[in-house]
PDB file of N, CA and C in Angstrom:
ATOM      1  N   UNK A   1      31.595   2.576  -6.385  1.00  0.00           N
ATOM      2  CA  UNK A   1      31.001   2.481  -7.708  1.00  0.00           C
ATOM      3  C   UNK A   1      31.640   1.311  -8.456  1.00  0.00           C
ATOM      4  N   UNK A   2      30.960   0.471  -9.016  1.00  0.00           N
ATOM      5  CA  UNK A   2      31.383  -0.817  -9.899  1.00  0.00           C
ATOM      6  C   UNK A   2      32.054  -0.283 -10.834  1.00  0.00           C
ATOM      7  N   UNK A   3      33.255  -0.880 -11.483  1.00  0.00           N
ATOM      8  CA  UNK A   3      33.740  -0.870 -12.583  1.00  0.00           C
ATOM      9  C   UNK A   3      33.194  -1.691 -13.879  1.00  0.00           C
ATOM     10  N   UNK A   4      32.679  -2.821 -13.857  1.00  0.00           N
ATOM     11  CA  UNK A   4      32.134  -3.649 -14.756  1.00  0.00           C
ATOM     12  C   UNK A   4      30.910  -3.482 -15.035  1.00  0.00           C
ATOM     13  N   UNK A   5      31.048  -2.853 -16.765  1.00  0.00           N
ATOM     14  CA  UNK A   5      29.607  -2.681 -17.206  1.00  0.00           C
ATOM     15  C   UNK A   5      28.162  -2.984 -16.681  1.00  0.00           C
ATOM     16  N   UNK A   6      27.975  -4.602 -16.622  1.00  0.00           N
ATOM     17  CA  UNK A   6      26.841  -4.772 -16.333  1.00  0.00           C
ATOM     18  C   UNK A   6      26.251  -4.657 -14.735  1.00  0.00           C
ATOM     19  N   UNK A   7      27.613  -4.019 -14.059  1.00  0.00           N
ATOM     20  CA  UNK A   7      27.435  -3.964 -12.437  1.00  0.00           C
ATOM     21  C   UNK A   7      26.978  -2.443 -12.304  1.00  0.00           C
ATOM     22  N   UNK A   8      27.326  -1.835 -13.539  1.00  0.00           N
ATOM     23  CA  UNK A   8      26.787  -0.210 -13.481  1.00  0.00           C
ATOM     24  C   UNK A   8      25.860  -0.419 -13.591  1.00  0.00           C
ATOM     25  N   UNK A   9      25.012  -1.220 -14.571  1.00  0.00           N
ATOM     26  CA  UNK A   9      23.585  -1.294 -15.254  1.00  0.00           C
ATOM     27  C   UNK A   9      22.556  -1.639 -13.888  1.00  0.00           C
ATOM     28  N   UNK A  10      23.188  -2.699 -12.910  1.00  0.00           N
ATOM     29  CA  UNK A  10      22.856  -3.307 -12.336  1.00  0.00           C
ATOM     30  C   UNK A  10      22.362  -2.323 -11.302  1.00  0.00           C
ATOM     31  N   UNK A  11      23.355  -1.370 -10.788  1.00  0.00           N
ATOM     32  CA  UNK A  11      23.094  -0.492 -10.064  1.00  0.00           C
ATOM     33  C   UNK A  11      22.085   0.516 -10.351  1.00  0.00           C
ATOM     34  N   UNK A  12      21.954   1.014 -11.408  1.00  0.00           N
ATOM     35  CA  UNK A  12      20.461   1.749 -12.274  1.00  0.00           C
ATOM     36  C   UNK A  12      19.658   1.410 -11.921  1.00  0.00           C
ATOM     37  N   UNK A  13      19.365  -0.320 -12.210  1.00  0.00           N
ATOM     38  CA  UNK A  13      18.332  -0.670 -12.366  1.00  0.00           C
ATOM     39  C   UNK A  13      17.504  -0.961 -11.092  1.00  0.00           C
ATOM     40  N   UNK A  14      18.453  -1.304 -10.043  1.00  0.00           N
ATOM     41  CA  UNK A  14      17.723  -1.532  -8.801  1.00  0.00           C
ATOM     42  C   UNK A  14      17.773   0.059  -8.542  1.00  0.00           C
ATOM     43  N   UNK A  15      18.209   0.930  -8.277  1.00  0.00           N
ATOM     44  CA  UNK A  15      17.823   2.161  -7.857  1.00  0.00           C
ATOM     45  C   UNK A  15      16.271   2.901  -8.261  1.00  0.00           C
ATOM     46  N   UNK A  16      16.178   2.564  -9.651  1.00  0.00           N
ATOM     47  CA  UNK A  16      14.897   2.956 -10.370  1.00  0.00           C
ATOM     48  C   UNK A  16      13.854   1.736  -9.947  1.00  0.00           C
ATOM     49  N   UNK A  17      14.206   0.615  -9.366  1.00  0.00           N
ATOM     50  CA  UNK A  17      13.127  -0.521  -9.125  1.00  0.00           C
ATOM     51  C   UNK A  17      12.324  -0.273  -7.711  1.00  0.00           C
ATOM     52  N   UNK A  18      13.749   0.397  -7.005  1.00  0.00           N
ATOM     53  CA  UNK A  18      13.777   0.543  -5.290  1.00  0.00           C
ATOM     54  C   UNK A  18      12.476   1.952  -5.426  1.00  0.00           C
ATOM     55  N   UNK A  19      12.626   3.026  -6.215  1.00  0.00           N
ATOM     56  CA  UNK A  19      11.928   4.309  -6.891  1.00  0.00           C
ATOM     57  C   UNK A  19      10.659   3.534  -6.324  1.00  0.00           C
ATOM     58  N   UNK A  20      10.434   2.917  -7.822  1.00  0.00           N
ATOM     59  CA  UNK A  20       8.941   2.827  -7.593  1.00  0.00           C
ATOM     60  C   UNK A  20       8.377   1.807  -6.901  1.00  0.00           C
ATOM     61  N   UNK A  21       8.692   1.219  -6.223  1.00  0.00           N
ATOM     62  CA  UNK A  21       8.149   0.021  -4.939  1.00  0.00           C
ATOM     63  C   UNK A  21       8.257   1.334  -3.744  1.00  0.00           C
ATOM     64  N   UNK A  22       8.890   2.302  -3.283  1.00  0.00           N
ATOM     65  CA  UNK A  22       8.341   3.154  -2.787  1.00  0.00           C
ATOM     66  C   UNK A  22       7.753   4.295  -3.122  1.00  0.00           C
ATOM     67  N   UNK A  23       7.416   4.126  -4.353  1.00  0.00           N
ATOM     68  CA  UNK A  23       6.314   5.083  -4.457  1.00  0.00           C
ATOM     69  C   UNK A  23       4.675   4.455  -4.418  1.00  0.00           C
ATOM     70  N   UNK A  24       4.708   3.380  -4.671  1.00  0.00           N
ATOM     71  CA  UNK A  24       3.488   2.188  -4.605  1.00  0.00           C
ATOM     72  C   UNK A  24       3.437   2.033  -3.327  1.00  0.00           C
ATOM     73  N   UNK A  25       4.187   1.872  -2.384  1.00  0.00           N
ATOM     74  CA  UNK A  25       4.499   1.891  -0.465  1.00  0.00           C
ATOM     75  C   UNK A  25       3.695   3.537  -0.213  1.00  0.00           C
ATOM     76  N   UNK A  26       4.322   4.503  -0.445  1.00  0.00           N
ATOM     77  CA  UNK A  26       3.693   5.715   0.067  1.00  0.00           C
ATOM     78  C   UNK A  26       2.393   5.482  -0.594  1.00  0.00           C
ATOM     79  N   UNK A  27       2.393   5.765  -1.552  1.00  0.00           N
ATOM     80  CA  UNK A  27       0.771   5.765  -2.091  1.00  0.00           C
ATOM     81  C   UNK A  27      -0.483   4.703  -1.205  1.00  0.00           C
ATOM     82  N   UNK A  28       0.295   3.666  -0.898  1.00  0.00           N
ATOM     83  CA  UNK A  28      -0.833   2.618   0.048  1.00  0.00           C
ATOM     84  C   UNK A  28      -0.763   3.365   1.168  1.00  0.00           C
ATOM     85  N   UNK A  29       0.153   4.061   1.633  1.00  0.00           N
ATOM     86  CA  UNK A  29       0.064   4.348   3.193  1.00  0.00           C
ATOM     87  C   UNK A  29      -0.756   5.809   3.255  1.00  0.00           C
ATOM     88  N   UNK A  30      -0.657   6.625   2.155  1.00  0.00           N
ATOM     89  CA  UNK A  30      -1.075   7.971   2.023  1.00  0.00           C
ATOM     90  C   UNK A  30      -2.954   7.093   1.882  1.00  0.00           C
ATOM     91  N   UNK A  31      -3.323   6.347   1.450  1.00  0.00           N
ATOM     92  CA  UNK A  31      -4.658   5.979   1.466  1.00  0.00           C
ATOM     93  C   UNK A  31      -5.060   5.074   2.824  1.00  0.00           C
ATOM     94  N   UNK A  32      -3.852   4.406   3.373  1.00  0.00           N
ATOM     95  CA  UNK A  32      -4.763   3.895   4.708  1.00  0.00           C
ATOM     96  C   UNK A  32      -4.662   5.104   5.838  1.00  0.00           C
ATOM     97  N   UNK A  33      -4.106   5.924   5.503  1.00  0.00           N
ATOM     98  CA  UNK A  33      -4.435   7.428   6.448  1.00  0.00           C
ATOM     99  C   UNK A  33      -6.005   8.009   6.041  1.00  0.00           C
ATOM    100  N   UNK A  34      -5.971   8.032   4.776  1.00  0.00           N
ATOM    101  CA  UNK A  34      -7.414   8.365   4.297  1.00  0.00           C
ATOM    102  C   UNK A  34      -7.958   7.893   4.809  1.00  0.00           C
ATOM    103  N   UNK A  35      -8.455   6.552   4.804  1.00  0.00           N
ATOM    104  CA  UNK A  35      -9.215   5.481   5.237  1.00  0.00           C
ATOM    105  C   UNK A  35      -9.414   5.912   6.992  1.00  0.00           C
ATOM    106  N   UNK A  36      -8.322   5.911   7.570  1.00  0.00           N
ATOM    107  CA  UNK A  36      -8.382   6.380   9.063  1.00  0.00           C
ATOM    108  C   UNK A  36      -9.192   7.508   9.190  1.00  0.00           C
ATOM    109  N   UNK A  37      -8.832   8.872   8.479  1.00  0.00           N
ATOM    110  CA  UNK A  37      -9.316   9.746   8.869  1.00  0.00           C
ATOM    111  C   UNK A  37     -10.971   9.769   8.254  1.00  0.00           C
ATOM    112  N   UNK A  38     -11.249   9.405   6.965  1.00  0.00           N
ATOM    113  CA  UNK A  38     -12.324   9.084   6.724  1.00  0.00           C
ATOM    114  C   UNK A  38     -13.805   8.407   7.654  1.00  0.00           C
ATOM    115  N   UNK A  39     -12.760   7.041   8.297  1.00  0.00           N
ATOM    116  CA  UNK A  39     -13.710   6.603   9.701  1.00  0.00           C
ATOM    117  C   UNK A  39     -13.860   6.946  10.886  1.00  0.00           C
ATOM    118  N   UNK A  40     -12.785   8.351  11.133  1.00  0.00           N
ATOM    119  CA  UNK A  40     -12.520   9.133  12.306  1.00  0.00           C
ATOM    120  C   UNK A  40     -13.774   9.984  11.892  1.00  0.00           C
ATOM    121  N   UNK A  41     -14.071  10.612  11.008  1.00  0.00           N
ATOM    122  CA  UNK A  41     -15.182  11.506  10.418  1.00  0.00           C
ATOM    123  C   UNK A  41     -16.559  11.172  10.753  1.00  0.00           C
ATOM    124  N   UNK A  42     -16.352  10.195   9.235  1.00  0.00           N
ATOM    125  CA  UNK A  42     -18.307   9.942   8.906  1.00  0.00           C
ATOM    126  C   UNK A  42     -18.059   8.129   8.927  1.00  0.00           C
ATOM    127  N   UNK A  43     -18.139   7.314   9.711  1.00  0.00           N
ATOM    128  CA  UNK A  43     -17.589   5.202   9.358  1.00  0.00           C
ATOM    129  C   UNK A  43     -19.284   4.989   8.307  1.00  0.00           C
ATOM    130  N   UNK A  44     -20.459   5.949   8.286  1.00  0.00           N
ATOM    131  CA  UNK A  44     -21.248   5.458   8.068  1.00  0.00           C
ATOM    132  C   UNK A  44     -20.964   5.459   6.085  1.00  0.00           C
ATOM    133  N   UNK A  45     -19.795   6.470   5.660  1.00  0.00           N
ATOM    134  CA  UNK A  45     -19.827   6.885   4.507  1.00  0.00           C
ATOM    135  C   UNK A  45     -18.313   6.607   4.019  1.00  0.00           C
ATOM    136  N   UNK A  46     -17.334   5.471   4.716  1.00  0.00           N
ATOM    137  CA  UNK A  46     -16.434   4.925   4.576  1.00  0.00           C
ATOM    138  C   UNK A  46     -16.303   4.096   3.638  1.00  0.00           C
ATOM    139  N   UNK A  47     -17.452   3.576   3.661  1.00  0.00           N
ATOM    140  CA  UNK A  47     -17.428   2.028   3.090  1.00  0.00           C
ATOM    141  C   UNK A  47     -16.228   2.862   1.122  1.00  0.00           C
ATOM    142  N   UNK A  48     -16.516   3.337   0.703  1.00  0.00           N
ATOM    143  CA  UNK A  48     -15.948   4.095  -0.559  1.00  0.00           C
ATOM    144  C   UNK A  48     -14.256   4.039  -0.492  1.00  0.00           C
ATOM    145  N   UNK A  49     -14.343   4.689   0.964  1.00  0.00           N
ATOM    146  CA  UNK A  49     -12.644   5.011   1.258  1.00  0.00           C
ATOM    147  C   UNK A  49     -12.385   3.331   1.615  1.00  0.00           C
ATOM    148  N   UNK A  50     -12.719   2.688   2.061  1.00  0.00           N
ATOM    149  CA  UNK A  50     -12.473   1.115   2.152  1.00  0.00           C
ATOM    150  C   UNK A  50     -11.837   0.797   0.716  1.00  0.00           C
ATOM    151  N   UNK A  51     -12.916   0.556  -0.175  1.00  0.00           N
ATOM    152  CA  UNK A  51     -12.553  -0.107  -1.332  1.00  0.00           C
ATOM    153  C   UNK A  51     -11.338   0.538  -2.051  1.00  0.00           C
ATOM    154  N   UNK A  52     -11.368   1.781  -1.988  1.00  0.00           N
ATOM    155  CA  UNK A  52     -10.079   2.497  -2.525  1.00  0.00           C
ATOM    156  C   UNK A  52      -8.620   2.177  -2.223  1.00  0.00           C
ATOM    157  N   UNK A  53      -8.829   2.151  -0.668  1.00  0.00           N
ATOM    158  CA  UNK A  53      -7.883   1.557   0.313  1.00  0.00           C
ATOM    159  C   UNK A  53      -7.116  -0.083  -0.336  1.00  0.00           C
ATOM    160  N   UNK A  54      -8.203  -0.880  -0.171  1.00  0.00           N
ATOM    161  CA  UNK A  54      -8.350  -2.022  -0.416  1.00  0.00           C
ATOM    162  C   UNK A  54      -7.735  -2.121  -2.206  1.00  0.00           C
ATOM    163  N   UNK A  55      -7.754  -1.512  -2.516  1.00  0.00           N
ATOM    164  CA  UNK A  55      -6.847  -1.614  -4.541  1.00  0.00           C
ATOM    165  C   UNK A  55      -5.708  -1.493  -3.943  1.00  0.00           C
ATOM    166  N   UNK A  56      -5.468  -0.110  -3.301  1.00  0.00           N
ATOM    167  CA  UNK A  56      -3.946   0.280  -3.385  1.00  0.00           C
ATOM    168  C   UNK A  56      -3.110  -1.011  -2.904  1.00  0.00           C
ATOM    169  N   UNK A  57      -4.090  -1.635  -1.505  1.00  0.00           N
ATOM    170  CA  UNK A  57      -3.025  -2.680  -1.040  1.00  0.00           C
ATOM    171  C   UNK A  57      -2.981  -4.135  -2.075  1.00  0.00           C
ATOM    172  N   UNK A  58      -3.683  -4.176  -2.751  1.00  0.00           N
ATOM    173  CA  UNK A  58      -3.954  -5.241  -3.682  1.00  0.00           C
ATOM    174  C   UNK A  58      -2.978  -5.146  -5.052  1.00  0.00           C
ATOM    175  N   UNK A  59      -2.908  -3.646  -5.336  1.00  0.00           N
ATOM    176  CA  UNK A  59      -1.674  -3.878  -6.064  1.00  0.00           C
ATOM    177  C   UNK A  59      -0.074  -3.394  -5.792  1.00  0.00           C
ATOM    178  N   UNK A  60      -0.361  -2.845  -4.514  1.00  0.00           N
ATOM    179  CA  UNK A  60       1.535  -3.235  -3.446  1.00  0.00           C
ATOM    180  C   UNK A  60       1.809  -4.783  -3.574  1.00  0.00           C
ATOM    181  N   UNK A  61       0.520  -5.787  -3.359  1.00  0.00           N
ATOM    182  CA  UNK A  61       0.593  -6.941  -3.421  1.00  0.00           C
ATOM    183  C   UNK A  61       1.054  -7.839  -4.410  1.00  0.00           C
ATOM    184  N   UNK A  62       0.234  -7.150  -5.597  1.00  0.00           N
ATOM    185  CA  UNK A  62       0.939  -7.547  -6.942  1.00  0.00           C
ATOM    186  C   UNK A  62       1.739  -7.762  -7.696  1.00  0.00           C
ATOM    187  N   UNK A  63       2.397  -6.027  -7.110  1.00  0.00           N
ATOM    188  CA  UNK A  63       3.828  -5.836  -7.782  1.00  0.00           C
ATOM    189  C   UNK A  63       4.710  -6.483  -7.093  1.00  0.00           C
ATOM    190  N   UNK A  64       4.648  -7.009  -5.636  1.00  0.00           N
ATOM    191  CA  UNK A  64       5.593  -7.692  -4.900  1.00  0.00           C
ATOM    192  C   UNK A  64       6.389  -6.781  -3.342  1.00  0.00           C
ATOM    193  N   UNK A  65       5.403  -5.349  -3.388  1.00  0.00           N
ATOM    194  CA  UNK A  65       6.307  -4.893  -2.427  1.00  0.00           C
ATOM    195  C   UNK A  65       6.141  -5.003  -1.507  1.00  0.00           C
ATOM    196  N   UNK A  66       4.725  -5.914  -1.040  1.00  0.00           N
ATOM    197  CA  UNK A  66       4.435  -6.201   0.211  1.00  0.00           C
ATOM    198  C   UNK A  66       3.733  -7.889  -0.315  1.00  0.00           C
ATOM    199  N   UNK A  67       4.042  -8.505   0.799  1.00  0.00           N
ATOM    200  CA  UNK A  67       3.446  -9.948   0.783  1.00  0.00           C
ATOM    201  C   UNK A  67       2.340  -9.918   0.927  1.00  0.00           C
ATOM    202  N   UNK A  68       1.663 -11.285   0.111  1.00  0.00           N
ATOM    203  CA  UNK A  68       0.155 -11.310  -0.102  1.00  0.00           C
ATOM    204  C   UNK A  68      -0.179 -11.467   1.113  1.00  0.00           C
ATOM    205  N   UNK A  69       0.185 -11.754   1.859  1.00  0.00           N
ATOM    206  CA  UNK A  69      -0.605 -12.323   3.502  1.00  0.00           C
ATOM    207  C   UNK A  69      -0.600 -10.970   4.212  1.00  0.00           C
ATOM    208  N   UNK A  70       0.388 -10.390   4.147  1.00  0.00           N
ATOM    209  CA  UNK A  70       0.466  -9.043   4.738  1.00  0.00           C
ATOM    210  C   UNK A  70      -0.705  -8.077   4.113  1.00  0.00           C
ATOM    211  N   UNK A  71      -0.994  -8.133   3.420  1.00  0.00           N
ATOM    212  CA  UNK A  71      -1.909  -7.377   2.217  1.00  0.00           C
ATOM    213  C   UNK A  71      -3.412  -7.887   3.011  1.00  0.00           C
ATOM    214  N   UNK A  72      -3.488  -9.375   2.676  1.00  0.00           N
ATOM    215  CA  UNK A  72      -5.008  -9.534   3.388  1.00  0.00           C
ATOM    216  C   UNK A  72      -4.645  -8.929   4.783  1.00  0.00           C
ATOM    217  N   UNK A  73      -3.828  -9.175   5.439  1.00  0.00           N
ATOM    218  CA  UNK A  73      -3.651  -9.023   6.471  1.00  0.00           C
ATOM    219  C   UNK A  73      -4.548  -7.460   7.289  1.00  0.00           C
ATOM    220  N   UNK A  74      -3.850  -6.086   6.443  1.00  0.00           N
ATOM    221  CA  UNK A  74      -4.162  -5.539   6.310  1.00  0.00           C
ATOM    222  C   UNK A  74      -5.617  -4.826   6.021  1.00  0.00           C
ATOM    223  N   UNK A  75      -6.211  -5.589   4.935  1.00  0.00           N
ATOM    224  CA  UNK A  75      -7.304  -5.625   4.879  1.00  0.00           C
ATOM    225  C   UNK A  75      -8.231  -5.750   5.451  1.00  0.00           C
ATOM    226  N   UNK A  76      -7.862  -7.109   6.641  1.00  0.00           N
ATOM    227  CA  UNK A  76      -9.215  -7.741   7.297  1.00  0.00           C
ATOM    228  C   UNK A  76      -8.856  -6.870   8.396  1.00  0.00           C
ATOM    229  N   UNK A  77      -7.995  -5.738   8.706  1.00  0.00           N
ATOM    230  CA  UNK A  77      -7.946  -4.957   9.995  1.00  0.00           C
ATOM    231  C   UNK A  77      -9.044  -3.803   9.967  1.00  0.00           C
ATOM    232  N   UNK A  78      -8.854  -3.255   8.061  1.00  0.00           N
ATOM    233  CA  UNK A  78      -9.738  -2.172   7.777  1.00  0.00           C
ATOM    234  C   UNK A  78     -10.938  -2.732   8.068  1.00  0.00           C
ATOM    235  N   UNK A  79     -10.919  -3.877   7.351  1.00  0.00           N
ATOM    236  CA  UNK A  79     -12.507  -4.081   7.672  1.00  0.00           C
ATOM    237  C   UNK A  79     -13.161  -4.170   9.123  1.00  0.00           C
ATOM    238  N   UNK A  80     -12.521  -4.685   9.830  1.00  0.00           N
ATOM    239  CA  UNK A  80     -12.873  -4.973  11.226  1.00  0.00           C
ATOM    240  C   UNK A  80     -12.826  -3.407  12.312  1.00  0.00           C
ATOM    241  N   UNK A  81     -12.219  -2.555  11.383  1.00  0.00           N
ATOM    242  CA  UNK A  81     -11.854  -1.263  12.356  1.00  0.00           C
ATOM    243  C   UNK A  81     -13.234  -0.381  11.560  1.00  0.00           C
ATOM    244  N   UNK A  82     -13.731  -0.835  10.195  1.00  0.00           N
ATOM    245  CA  UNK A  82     -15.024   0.001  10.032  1.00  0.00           C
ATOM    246  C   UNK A  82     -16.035  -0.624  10.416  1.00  0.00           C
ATOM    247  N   UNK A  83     -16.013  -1.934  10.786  1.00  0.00           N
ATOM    248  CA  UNK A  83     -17.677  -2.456  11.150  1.00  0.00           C
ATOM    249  C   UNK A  83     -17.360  -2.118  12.849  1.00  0.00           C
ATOM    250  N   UNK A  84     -16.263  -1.869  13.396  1.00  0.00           N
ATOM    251  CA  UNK A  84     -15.906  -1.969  15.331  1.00  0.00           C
ATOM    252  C   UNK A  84     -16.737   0.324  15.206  1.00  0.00           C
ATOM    253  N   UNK A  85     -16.300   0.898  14.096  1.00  0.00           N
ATOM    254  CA  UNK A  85     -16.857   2.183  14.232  1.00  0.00           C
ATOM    255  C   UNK A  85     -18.508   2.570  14.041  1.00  0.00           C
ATOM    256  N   UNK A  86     -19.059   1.481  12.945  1.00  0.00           N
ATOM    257  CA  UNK A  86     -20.160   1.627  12.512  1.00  0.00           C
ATOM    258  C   UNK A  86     -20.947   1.689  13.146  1.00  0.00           C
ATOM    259  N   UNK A  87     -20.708   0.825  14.187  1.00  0.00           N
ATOM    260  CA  UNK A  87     -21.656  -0.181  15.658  1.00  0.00           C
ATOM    261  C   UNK A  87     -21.563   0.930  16.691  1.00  0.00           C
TER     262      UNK A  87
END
């Protein structure tokens, strides 16, 4: 544990920062499971669970907890894994 004030503060603050960058992490991953099981179901009635999908990773992206490239990255997989089910 730091002794110097602003090294306590310091420690707070990334603990509560670390918080919610994984709670924005689970929340994207708890929706690209959706998304999976959604196109495991019905791919013809996905397209919904897509776009939903597609926010969460757009604002992991935003806030910084995942890289923008990783983010499209992601994206162009959903997309390609609901038009590879549709067919």
């Amino acid at each position: 544990m730091p002794n110097i004030k602003s090294a306590k503060k310091r420690v707070k603050v990334s603990a509560k920062k670390a918080l919610q960058n994984r709670m924005v992490k689970n929340g994207m991953r708890t929706s690209l499971k959706k998304f999976s099981t959604a196109v495991a179901a019905d791919p013809t009635n996905a397209g919904a669970q897509l776009n939903e999908t597609t926010s969460a990773i757009d604002k992991a992206a935003a806030k910084g907890v995942i890289h923008k490239n990783a983010a499209n990255r992601k994206k162009a997989r959903l997309a390609k894994q609901l038009a590879k089910a549709a067919v």
